[in-house]
PDB file of N, CA and C in Angstrom:
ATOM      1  N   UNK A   1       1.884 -30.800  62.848  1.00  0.00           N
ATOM      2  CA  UNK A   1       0.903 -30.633  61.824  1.00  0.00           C
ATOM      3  C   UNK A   1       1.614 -30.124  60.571  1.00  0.00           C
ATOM      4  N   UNK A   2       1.895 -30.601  59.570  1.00  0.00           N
ATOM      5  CA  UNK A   2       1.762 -30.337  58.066  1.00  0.00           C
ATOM      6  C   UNK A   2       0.738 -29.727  57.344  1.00  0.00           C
ATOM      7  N   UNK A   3       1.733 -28.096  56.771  1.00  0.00           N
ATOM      8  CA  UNK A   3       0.682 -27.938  55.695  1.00  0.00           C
ATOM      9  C   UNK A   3       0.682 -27.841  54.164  1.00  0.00           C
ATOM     10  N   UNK A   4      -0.100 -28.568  53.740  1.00  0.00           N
ATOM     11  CA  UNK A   4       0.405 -29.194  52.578  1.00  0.00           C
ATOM     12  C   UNK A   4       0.456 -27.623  51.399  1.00  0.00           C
ATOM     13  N   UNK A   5       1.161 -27.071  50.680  1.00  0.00           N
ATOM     14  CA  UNK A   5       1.706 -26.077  49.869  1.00  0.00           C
ATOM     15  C   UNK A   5       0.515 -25.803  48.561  1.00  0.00           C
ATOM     16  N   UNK A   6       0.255 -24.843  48.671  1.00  0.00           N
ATOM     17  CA  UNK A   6      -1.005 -24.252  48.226  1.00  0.00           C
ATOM     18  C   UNK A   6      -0.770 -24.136  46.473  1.00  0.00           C
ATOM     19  N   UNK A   7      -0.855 -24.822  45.742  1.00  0.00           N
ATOM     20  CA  UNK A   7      -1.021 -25.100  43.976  1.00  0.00           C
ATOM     21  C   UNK A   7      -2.088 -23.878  43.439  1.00  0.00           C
ATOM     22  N   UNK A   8      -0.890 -23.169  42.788  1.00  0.00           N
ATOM     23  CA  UNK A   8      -1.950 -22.033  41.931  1.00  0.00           C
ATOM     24  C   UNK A   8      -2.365 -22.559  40.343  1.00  0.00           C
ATOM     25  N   UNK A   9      -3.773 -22.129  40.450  1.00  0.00           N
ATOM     26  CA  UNK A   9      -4.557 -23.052  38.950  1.00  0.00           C
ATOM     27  C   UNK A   9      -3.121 -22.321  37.896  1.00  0.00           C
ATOM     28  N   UNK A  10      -3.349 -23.084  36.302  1.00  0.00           N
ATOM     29  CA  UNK A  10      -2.708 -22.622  35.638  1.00  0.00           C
ATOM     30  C   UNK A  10      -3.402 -21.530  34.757  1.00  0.00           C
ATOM     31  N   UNK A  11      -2.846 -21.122  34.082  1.00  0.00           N
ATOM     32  CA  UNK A  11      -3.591 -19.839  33.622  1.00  0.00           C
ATOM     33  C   UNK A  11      -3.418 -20.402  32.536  1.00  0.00           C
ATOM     34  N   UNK A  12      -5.259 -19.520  31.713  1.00  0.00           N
ATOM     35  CA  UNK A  12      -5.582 -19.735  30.559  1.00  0.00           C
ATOM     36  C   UNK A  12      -4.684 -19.587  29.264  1.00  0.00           C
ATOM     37  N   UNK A  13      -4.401 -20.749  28.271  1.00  0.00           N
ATOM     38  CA  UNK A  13      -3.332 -20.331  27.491  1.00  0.00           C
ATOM     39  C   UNK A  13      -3.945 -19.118  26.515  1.00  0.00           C
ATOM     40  N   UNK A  14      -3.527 -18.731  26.020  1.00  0.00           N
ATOM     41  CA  UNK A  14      -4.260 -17.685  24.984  1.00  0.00           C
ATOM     42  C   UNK A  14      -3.661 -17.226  24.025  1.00  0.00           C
ATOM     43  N   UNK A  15      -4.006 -16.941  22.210  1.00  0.00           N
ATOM     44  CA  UNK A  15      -3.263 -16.896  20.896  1.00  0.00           C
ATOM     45  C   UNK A  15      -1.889 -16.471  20.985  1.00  0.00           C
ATOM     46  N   UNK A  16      -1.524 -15.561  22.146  1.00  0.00           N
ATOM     47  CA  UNK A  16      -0.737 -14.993  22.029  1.00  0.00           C
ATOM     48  C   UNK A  16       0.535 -14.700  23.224  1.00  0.00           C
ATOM     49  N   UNK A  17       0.074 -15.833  23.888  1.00  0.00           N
ATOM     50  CA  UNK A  17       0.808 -16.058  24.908  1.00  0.00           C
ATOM     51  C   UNK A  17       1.849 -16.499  24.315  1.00  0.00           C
ATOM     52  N   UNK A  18       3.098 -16.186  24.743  1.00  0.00           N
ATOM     53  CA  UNK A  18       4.584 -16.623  24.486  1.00  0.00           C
ATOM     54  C   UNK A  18       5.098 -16.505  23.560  1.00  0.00           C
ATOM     55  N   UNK A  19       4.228 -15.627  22.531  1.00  0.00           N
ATOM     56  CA  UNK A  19       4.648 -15.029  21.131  1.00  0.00           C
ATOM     57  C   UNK A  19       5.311 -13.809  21.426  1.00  0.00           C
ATOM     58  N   UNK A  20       6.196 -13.507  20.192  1.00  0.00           N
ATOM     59  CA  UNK A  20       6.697 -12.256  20.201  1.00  0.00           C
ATOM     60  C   UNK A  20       6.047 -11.566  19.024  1.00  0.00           C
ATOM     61  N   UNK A  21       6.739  -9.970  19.260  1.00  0.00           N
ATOM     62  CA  UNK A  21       6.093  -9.549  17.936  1.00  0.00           C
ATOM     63  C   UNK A  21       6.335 -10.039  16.368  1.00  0.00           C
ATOM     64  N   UNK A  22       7.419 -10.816  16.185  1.00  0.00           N
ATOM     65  CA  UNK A  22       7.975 -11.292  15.350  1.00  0.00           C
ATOM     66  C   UNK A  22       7.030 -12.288  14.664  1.00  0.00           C
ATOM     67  N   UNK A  23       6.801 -12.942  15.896  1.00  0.00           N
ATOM     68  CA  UNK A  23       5.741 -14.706  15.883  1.00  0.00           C
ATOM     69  C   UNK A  23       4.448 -14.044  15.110  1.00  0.00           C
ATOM     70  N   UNK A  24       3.893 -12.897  15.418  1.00  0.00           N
ATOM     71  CA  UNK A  24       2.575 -12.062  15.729  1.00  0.00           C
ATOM     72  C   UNK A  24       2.706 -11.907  13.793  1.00  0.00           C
ATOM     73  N   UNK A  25       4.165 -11.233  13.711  1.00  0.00           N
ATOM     74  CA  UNK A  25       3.911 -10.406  12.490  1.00  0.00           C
ATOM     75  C   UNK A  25       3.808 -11.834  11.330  1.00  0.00           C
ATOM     76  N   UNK A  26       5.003 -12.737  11.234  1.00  0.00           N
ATOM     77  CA  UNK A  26       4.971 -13.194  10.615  1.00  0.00           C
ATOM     78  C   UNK A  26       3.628 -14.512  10.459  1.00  0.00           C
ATOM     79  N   UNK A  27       2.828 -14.352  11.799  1.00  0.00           N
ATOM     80  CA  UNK A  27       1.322 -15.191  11.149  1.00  0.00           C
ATOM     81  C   UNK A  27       0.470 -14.300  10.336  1.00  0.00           C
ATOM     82  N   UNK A  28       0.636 -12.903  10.554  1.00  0.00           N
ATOM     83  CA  UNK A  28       0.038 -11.859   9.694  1.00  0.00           C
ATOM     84  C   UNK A  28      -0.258 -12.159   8.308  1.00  0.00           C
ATOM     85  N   UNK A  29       1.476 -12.019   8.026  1.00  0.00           N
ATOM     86  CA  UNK A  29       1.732 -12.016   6.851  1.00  0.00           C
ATOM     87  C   UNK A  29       1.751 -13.158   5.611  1.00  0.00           C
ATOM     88  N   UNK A  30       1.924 -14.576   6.721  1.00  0.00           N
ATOM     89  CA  UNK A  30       1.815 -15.595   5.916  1.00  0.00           C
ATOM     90  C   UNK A  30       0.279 -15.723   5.848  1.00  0.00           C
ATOM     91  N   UNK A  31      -0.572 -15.855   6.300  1.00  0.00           N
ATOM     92  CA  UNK A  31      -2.375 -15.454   6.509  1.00  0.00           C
ATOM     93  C   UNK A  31      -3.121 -14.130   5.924  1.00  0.00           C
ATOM     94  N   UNK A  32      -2.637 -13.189   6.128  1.00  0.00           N
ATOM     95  CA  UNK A  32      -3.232 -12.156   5.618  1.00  0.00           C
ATOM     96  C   UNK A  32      -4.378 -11.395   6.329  1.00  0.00           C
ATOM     97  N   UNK A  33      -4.406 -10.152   6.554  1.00  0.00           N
ATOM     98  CA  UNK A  33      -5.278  -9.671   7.213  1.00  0.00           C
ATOM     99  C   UNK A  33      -5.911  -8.650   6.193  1.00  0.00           C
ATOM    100  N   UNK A  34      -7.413  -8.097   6.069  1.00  0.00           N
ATOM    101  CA  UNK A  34      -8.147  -7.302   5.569  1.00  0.00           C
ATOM    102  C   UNK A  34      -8.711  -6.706   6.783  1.00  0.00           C
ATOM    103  N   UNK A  35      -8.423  -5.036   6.450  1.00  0.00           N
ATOM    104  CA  UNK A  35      -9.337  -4.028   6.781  1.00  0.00           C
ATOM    105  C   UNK A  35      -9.952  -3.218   5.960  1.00  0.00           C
ATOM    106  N   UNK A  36     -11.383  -3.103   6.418  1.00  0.00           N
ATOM    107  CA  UNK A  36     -11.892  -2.441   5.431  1.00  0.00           C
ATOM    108  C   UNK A  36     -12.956  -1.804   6.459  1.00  0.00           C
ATOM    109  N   UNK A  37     -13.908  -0.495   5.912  1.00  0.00           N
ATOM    110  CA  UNK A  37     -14.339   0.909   6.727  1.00  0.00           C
ATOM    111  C   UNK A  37     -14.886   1.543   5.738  1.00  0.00           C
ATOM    112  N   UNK A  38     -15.563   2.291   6.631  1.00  0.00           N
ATOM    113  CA  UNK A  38     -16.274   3.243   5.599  1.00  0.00           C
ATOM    114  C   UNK A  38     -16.688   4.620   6.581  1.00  0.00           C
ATOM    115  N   UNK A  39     -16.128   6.008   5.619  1.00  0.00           N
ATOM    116  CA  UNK A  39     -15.844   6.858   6.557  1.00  0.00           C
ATOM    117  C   UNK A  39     -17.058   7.839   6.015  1.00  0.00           C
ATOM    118  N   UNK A  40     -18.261   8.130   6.506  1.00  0.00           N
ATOM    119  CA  UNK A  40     -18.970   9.230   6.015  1.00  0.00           C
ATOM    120  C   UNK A  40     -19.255  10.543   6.797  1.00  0.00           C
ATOM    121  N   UNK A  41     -19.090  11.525   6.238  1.00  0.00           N
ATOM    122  CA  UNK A  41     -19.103  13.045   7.120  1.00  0.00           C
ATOM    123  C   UNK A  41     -20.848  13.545   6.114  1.00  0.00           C
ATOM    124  N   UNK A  42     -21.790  14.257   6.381  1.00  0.00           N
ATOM    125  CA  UNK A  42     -22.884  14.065   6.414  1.00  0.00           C
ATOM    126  C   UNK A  42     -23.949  15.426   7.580  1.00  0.00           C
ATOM    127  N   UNK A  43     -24.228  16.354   6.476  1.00  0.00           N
ATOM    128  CA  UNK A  43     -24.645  17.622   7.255  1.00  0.00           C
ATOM    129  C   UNK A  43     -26.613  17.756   7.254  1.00  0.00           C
ATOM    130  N   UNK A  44     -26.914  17.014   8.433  1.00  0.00           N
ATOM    131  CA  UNK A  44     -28.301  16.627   8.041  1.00  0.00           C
ATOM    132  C   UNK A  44     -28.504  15.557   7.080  1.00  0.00           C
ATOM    133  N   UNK A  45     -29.164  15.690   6.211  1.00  0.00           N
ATOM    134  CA  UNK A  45     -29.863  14.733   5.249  1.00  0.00           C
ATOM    135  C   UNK A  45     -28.293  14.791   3.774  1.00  0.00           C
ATOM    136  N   UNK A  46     -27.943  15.669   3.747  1.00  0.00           N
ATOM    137  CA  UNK A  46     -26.890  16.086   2.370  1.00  0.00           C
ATOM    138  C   UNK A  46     -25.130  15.490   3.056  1.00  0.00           C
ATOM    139  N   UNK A  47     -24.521  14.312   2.023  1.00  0.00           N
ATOM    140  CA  UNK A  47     -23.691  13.855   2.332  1.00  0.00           C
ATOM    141  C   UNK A  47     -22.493  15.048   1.749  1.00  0.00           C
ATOM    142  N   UNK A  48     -21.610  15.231   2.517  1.00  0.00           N
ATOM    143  CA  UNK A  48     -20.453  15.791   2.076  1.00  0.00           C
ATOM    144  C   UNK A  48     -19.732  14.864   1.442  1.00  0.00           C
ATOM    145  N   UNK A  49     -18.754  13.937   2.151  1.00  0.00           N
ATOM    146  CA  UNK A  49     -17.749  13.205   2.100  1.00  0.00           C
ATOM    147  C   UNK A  49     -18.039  12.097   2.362  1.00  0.00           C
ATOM    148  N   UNK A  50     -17.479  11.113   1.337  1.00  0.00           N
ATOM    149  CA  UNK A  50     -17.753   9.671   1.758  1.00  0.00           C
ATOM    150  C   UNK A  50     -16.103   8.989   1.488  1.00  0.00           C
ATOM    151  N   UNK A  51     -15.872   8.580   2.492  1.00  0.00           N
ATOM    152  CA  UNK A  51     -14.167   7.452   1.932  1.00  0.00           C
ATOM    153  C   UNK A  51     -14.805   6.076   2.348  1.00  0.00           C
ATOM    154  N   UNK A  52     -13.807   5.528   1.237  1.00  0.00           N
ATOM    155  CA  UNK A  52     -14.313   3.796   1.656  1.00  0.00           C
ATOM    156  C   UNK A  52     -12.397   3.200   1.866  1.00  0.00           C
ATOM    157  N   UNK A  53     -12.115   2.810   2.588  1.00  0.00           N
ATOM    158  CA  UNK A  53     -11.244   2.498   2.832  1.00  0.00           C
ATOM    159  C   UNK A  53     -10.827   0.684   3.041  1.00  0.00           C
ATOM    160  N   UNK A  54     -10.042   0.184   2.430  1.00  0.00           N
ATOM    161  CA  UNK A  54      -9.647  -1.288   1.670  1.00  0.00           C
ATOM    162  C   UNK A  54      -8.219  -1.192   2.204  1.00  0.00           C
ATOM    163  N   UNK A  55      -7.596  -2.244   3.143  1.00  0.00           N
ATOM    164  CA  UNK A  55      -5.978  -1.958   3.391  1.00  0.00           C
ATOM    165  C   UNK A  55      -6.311  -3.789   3.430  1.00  0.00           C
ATOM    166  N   UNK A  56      -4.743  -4.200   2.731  1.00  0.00           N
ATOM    167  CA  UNK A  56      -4.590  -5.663   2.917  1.00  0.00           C
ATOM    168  C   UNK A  56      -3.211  -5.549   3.060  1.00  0.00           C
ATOM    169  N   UNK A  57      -3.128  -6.289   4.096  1.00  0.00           N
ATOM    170  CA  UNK A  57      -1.964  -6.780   5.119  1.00  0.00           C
ATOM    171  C   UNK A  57      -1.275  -8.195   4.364  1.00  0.00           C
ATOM    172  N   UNK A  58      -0.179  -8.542   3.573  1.00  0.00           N
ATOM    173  CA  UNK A  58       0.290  -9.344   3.558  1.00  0.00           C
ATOM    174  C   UNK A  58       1.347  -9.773   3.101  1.00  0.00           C
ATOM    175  N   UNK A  59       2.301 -10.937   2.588  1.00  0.00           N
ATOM    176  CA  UNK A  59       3.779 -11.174   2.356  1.00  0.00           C
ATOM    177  C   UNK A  59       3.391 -10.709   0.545  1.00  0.00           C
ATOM    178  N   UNK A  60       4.406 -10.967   0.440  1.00  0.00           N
ATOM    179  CA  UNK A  60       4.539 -10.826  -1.334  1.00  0.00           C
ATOM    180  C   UNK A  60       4.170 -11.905  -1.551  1.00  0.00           C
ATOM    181  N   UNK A  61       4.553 -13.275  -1.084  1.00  0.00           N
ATOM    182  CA  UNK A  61       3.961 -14.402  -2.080  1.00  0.00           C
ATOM    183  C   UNK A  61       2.642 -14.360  -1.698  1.00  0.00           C
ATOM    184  N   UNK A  62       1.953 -14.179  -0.363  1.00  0.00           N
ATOM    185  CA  UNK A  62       0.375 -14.561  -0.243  1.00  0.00           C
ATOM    186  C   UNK A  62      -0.007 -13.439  -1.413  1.00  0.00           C
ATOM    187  N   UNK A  63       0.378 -12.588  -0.991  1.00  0.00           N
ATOM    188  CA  UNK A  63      -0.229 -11.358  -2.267  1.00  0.00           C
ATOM    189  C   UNK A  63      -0.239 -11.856  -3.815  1.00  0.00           C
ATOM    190  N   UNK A  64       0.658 -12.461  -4.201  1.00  0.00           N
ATOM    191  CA  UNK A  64       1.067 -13.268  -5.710  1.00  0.00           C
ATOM    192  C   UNK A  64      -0.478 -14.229  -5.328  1.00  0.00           C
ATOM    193  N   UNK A  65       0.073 -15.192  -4.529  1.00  0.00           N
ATOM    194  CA  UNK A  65      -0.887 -15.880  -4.469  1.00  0.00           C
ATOM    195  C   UNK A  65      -2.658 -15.832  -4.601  1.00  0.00           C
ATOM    196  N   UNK A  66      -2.825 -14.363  -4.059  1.00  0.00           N
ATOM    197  CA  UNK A  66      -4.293 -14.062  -4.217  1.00  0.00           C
ATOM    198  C   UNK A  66      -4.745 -13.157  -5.684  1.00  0.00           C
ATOM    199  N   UNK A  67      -3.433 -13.307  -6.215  1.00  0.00           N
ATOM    200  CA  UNK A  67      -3.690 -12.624  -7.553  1.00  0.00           C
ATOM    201  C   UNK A  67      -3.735 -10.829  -7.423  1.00  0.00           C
ATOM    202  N   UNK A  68      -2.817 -10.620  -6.871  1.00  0.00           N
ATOM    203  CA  UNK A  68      -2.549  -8.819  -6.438  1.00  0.00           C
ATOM    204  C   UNK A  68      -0.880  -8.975  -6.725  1.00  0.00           C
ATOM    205  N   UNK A  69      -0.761  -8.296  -7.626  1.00  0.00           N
ATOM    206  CA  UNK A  69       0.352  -8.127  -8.155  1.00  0.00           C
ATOM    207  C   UNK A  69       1.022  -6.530  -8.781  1.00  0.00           C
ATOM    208  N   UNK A  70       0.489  -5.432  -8.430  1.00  0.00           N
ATOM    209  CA  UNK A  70       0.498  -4.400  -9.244  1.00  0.00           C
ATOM    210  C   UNK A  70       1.371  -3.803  -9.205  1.00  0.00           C
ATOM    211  N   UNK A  71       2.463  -3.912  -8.344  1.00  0.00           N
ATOM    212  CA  UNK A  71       4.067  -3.688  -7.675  1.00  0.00           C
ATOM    213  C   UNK A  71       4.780  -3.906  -9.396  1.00  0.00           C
ATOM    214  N   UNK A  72       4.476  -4.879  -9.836  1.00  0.00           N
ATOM    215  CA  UNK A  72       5.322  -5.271 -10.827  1.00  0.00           C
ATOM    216  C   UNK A  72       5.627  -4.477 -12.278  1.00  0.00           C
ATOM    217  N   UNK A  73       4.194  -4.055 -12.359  1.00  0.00           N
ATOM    218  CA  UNK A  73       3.698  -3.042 -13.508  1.00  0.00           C
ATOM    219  C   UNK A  73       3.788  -1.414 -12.928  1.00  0.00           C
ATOM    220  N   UNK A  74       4.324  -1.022 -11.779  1.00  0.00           N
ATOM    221  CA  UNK A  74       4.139   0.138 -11.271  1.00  0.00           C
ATOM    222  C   UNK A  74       5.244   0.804 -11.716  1.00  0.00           C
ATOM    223  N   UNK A  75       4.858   1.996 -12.899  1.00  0.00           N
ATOM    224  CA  UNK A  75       6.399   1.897 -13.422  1.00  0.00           C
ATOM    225  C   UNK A  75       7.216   3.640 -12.095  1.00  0.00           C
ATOM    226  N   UNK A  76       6.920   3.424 -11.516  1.00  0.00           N
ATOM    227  CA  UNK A  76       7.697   4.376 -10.096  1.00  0.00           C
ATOM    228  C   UNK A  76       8.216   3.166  -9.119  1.00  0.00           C
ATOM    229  N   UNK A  77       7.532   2.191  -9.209  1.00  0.00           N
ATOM    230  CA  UNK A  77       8.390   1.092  -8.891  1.00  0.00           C
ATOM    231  C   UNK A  77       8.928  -0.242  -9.168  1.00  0.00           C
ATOM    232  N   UNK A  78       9.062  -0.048 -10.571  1.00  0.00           N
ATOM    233  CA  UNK A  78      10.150  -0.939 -11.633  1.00  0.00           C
ATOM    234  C   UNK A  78      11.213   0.108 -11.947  1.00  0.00           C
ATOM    235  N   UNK A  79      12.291  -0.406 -11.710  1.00  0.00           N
ATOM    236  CA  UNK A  79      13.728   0.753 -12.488  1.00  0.00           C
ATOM    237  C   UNK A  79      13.416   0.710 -13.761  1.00  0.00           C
ATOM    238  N   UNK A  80      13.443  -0.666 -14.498  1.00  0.00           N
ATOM    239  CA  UNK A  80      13.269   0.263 -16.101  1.00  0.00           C
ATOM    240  C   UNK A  80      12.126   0.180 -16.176  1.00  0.00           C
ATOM    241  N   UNK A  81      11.070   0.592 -15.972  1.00  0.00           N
ATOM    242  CA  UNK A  81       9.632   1.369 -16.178  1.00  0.00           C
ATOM    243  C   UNK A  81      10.118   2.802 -15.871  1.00  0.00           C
ATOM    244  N   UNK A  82      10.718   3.125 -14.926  1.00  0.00           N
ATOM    245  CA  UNK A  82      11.220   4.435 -14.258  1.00  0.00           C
ATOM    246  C   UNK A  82      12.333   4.960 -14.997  1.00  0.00           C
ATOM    247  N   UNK A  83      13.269   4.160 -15.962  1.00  0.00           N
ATOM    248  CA  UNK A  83      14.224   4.888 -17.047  1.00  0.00           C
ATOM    249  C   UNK A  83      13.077   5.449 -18.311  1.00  0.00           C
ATOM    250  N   UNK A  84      12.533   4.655 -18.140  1.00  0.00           N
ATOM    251  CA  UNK A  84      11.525   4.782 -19.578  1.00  0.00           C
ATOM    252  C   UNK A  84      10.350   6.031 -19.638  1.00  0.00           C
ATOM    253  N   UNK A  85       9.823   5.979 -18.132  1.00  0.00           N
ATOM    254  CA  UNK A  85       9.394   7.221 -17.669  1.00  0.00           C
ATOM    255  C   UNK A  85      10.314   8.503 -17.739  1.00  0.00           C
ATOM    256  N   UNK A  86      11.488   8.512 -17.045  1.00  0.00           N
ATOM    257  CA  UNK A  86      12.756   9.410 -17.397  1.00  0.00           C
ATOM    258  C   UNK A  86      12.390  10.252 -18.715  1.00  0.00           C
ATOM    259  N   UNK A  87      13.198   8.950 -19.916  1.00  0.00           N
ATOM    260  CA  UNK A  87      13.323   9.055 -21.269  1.00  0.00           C
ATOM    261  C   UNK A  87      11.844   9.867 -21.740  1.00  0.00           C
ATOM    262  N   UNK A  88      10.628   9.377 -21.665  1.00  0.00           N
ATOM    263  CA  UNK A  88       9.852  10.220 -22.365  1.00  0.00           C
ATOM    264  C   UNK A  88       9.906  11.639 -21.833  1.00  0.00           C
ATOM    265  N   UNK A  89       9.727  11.260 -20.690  1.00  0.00           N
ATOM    266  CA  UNK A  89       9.545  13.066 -19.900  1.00  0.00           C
ATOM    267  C   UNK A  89      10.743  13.838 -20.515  1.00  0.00           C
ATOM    268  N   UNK A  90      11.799  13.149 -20.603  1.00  0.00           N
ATOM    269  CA  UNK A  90      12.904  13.999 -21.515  1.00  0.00           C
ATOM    270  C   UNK A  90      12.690  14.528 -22.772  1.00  0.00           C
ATOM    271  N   UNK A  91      12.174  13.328 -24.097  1.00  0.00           N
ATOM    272  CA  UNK A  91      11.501  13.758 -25.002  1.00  0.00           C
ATOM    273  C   UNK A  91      10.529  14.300 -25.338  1.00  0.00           C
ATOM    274  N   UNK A  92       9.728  14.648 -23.786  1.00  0.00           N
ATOM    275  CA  UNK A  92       8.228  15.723 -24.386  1.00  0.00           C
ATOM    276  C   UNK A  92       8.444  16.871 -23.948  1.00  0.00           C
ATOM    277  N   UNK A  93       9.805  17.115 -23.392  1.00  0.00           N
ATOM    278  CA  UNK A  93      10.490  18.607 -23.269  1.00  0.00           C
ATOM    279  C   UNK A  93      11.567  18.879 -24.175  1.00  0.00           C
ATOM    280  N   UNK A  94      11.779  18.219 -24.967  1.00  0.00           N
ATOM    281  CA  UNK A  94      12.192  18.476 -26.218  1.00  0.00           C
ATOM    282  C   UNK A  94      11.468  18.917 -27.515  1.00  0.00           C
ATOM    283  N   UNK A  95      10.660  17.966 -27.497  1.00  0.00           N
ATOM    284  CA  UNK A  95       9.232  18.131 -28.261  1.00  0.00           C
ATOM    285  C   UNK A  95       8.773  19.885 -27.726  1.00  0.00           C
ATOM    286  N   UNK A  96       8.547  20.203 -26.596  1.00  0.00           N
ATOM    287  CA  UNK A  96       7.700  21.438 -26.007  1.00  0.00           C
ATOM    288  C   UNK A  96       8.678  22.256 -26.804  1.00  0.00           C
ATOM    289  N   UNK A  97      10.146  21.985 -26.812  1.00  0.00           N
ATOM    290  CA  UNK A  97      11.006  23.168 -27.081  1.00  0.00           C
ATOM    291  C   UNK A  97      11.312  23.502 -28.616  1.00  0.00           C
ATOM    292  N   UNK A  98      11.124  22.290 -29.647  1.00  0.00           N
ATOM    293  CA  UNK A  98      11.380  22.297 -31.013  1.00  0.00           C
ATOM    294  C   UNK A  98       9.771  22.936 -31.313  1.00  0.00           C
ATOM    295  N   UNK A  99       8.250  22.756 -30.507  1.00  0.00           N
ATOM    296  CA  UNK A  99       7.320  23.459 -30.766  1.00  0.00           C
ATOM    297  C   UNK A  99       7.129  24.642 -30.606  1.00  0.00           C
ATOM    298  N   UNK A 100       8.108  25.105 -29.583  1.00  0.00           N
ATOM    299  CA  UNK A 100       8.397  26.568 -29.610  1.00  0.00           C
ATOM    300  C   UNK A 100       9.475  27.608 -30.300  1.00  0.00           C
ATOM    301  N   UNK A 101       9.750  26.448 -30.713  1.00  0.00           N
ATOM    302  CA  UNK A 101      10.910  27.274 -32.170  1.00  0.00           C
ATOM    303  C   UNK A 101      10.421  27.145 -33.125  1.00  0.00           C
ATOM    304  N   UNK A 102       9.643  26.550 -33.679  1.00  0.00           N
ATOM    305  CA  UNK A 102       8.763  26.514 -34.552  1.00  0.00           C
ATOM    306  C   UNK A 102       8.090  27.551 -34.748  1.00  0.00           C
ATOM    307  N   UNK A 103       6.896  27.843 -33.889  1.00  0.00           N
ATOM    308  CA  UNK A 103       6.102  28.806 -33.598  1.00  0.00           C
ATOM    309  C   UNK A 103       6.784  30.406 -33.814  1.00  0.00           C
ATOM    310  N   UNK A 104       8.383  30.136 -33.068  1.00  0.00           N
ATOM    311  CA  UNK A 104       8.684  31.729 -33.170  1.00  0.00           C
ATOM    312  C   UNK A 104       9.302  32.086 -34.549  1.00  0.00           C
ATOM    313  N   UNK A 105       9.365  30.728 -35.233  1.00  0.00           N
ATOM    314  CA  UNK A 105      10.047  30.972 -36.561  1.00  0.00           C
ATOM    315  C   UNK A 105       8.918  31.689 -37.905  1.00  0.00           C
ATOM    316  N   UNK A 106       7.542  31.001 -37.593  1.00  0.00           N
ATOM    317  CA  UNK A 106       6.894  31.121 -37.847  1.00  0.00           C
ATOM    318  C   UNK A 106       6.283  32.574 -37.696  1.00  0.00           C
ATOM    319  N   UNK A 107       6.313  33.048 -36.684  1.00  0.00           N
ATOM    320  CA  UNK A 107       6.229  34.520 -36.210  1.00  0.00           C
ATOM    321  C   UNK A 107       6.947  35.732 -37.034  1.00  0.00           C
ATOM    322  N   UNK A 108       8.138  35.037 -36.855  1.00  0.00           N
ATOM    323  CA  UNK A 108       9.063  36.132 -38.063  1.00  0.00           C
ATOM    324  C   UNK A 108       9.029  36.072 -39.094  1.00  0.00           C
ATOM    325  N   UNK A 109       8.643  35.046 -40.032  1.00  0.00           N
ATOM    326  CA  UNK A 109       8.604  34.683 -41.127  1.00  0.00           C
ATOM    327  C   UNK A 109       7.397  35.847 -41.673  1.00  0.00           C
ATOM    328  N   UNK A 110       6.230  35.710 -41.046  1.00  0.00           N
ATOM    329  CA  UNK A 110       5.370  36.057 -41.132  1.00  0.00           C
ATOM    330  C   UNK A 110       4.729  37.617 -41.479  1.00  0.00           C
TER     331      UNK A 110
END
């Protein structure tokens, strides 16, 4: 008697079968993901705290692409926006210090 060898069904494929995290991240990023929430704390009827919370997940070009660009104009993250920031902050402590020689000159004069 023969018995014929028992065939296990195949299993359901599913999004994420045989992906890595790599596969995972980079459909993320070329697609884009939005989260968004809303956090309220609330004592009886009288709201304390309300956060609304907005996070978008995505590459630099989808981001270009959806018209979010603010990286570019951020002058803490442009170098020369950030020399230029430097430079004034330098000159309005110069400014603070020629206004205070002023003032004390003015004092004695007086």
């Amino acid at each position: 008697m023969t018995i014929a060898p028992q065939t296990r069904p195949h299993p359901m494929p599913t999004a994420t079968q045989g992906s890595t995290l790599a596969d995972v991240l980079e459909r993320v990023l070329d697609k884009g993901i939005v989260i968004a929430g809303d956090i309220s704390v609330s004592v009886g009827s009288t709201e304390l705290l309300n956060i609304r919370i907005r996070l978008l997940i995505a590459s630099v070009d989808k981001a270009k692409e959806i018209g979010i660009n603010w990286w570019e104009s951020d002058p803490y993250l442009n170098s020369q926006s950030r020399q230029l920031l430097e430079a004034n902050q330098h000159l309005q402590a110069k400014i603070e210090s020629l206004e205070q020689e002023l003032r004390s000159i003015k004092c004695t004069s007086a």
